[in-house]
Protein backbone atom coordinates (compact mmCIF):
# COMPACT_ATOMS: atom_id res chain seq x y z
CA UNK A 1 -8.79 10.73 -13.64
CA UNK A 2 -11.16 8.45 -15.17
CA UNK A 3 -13.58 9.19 -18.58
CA UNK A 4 -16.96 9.45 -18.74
CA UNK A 5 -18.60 8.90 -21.97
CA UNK A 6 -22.14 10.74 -22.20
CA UNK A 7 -24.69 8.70 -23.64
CA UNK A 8 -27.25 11.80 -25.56
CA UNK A 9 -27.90 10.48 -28.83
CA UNK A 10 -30.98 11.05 -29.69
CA UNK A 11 -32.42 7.44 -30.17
CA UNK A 12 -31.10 4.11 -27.95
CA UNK A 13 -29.86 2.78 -31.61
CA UNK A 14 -27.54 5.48 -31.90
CA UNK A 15 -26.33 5.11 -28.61
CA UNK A 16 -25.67 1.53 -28.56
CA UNK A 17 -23.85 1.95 -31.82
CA UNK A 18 -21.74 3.80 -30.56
CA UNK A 19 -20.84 2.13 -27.65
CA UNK A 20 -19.99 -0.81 -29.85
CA UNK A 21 -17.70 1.38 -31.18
CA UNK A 22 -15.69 2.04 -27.80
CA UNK A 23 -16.35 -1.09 -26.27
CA UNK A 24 -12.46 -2.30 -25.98
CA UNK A 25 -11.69 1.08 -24.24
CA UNK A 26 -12.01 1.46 -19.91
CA UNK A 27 -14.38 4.07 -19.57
CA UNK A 28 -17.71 4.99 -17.56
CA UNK A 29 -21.16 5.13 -19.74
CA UNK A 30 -23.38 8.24 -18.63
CA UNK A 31 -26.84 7.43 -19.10
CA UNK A 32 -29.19 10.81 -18.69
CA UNK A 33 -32.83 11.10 -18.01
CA UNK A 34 -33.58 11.37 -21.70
CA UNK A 35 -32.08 8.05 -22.67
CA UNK A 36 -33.56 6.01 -19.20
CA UNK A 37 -37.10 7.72 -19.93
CA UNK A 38 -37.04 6.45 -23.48
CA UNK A 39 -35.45 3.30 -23.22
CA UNK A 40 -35.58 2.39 -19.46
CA UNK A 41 -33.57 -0.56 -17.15
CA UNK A 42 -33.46 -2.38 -20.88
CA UNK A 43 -30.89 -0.02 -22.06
CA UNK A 44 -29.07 -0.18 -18.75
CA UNK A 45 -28.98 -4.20 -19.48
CA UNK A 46 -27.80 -4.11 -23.17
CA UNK A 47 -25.02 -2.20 -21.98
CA UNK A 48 -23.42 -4.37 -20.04
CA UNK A 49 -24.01 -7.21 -22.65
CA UNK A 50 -21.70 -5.31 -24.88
CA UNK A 51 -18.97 -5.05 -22.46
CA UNK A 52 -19.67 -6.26 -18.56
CA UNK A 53 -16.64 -4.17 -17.58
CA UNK A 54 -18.75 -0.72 -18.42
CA UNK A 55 -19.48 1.10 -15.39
CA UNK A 56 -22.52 2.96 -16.05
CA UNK A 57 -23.33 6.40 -14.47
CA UNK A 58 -26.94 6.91 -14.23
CA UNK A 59 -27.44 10.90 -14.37
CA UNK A 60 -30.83 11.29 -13.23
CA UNK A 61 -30.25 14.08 -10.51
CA UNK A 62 -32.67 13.10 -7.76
CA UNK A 63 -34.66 16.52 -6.16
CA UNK A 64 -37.73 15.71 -4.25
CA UNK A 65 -38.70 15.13 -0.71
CA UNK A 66 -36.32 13.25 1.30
CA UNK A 67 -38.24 9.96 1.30
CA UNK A 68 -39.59 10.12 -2.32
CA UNK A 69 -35.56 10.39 -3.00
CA UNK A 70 -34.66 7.78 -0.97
CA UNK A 71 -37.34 5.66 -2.62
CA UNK A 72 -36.07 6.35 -5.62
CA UNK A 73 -32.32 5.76 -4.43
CA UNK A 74 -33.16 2.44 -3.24
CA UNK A 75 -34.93 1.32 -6.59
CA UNK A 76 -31.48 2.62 -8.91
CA UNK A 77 -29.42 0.41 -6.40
CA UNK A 78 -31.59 -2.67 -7.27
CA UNK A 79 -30.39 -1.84 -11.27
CA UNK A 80 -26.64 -2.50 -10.07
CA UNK A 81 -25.28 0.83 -11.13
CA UNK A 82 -22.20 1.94 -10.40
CA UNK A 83 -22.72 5.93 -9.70
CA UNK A 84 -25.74 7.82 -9.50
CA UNK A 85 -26.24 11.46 -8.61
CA UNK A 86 -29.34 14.14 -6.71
CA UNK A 87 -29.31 17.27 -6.25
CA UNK A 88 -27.72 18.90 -3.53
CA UNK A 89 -30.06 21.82 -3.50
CA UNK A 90 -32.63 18.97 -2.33
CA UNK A 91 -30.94 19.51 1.30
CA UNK A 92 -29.29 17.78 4.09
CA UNK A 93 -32.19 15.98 5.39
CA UNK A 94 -32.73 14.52 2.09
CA UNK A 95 -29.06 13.52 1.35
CA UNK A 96 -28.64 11.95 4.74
CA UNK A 97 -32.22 10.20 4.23
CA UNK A 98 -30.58 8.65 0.76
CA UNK A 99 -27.22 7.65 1.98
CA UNK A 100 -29.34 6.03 5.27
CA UNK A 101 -31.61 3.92 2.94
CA UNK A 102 -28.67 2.76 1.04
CA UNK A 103 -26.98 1.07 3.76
CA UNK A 104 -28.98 -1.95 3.44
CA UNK A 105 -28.19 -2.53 0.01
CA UNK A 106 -26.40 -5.34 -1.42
CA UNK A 107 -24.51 -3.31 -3.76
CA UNK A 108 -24.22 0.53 -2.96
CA UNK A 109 -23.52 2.77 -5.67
CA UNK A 110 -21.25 5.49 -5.77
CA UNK A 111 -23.11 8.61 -4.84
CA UNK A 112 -22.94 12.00 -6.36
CA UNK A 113 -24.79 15.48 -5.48
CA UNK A 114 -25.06 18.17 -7.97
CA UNK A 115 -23.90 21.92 -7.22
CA UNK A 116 -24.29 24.29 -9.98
CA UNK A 117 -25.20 22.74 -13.05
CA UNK A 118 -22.82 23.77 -15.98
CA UNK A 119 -25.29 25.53 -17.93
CA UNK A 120 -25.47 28.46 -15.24
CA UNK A 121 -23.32 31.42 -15.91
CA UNK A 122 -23.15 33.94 -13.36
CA UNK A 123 -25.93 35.79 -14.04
CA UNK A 124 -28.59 33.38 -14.56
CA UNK A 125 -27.37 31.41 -11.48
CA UNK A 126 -27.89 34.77 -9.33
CA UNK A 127 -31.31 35.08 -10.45
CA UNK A 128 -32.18 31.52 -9.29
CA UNK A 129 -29.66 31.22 -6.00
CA UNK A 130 -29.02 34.94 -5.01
CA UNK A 131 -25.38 33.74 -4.95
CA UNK A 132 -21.98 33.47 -7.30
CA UNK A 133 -21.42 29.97 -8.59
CA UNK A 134 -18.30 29.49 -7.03
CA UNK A 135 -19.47 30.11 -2.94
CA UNK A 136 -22.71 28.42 -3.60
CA UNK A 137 -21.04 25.11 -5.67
CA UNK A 138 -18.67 24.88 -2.18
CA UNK A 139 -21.56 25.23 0.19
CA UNK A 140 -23.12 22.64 -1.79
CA UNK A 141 -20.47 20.50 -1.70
CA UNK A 142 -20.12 20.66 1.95
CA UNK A 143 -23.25 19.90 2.59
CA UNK A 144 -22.94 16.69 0.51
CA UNK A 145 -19.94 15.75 2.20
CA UNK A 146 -21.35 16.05 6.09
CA UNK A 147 -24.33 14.27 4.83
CA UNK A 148 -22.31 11.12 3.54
CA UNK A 149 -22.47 11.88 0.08
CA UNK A 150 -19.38 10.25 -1.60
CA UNK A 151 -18.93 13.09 -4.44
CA UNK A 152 -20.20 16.15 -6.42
CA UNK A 153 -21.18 17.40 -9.76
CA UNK A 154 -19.51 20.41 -10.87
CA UNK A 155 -17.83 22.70 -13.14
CA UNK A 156 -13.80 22.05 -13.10
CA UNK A 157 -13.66 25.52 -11.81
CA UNK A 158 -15.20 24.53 -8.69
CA UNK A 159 -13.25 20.98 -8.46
CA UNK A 160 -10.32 22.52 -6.35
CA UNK A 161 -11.93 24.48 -3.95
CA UNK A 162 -14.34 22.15 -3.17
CA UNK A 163 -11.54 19.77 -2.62
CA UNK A 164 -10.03 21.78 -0.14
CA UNK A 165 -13.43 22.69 1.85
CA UNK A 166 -13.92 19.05 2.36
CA UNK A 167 -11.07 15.98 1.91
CA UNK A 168 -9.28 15.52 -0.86
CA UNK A 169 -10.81 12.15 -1.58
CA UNK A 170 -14.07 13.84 -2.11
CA UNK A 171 -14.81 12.76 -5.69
CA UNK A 172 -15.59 15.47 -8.37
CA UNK A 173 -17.35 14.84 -11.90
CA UNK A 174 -16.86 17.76 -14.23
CA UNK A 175 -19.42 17.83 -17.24
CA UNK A 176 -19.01 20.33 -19.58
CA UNK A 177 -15.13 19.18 -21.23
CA UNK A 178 -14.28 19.70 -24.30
CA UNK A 179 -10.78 18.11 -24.66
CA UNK A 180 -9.74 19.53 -27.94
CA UNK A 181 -11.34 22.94 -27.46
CA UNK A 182 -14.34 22.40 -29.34
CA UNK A 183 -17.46 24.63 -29.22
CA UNK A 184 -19.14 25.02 -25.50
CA UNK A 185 -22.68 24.48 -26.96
CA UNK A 186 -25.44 24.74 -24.49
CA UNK A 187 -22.66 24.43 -21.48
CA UNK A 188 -21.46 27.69 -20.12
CA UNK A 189 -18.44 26.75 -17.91
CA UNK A 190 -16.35 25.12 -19.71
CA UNK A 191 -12.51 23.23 -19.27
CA UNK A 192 -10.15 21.13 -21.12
CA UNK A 193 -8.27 18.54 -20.30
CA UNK A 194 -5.49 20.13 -18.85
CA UNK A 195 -7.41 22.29 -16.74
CA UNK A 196 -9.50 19.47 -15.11
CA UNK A 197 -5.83 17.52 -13.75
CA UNK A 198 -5.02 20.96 -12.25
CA UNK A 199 -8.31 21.32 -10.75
CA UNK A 200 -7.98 17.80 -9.68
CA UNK A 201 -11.08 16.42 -11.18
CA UNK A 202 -11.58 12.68 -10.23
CA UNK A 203 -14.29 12.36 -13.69
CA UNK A 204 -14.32 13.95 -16.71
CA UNK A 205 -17.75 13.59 -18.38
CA UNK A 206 -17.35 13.97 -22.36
CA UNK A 207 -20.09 13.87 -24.86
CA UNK A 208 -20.08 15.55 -28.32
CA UNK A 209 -16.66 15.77 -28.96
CA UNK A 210 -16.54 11.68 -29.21
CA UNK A 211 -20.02 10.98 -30.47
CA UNK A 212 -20.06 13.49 -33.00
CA UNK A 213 -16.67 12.32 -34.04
CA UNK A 214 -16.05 10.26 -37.37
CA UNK A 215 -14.36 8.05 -35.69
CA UNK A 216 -15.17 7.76 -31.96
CA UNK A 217 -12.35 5.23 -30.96
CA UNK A 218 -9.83 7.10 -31.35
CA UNK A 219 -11.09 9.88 -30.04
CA UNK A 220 -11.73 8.00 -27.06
CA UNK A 221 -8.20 6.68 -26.92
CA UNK A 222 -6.73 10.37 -27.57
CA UNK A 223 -8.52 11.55 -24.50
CA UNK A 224 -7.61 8.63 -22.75
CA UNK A 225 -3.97 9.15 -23.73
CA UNK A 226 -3.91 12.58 -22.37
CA UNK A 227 -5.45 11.31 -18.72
């Protein structure tokens, strides 16, 4: 299981302070759509200066027509990233039309679909997918996985299960983990530590409890400890 650090302060000085705080530990850097719309492929760059070893994770979930994605795709490869992610919901066609345009890069990323974003509860995820989290996350995931998609975004919930519906080297990254049992905030599906190496998560993304932190390091290397 590897750590994800999630990169949502809310200015690019905040962030990189804090990475300089964490910069002798192995971990992935999650850079979300906030962060690259405000501070672009410069940010992306400055990371890397600080430690070249930083994988970064750009979490921009790609959802548009298939070759408006794979447009898109082929333009994040060109940054060097490690991982990127879309959303499964976009479709097969689209997915395929990604994973096809990425073939003739130099350097292909790591590719990741989102299922049900962990913000959904039951309820709210009905209304928008006439469907319970858990079927829809695995026909999601499926999908992803006959369409050449390397991994998905879940909740650790899902992580098994979706496992067992397609290989077991299917990667899963779990947002939504609060290691110490802090508050859920505006995440709804929620897991621990513990309960992501049962569910067999491959990435644990972790945000608030180590940049809201007094001392992020350690935090970092407590999490890391228990991984």
């Amino acid at each position: 299981m590897k750590l994800c650090v999630a990169l949502d302060l809310p200015s690019e000085k905040e962030n990189l302070e804090l990475v300089q705080k964490i910069k002798e530990h192995d971990v992935w850097l999650k850079v979300g759509l906030r962060a690259f719309i405000r501070d672009g492929y410069a940010f992306l760059a400055q990371l890397k200066a600080i430690n070249p070893n930083f994988k970064i994770f750009l979490d921009l979930k790609l959802h548009d027509i298939p070759n408006t994605m794979a447009d898109a795709a082929q333009e994040i490869a060109q940054f060097g990233v490690d991982m990127f992610n879309v959303h499964a919901s976009a479709g097969k066609v689209a997915m395929r039309e990604v994973m096809q345009r990425l073939q003739g890069c130099e350097k292909q990323p790591i590719v990741l679909a989102v299922t049900a974003l962990t913000s959904f509860d039951e309820t709210n995820f009905q209304a928008v997918y006439n469907q319970d989290i858990a079927s829809k996350a695995t026909q999601f995931a499926k999908d992803a996985f006959e369409s050449g998609i390397h991994g998905v975004v879940c909740s650790a919930f899902e992580s098994k299960a979706i496992k067992e519906n397609t290989s077991q080297e299917f990667i899963t990254l779990c947002p939504g983990i609060r290691p110490f049992g802090e508050e859920s905030g505006d995440q709804k599906r929620v897991a621990n530590v513990a309960l992501a190496q049962q569910e067999l998560v491959d990435f644990i993304v972790v945000g608030r409890p180590i940049y809201q932190s007094v001392e992020p390091s350690k935090t970092v290397k407590a999490i890391l400890e228990n991984i």
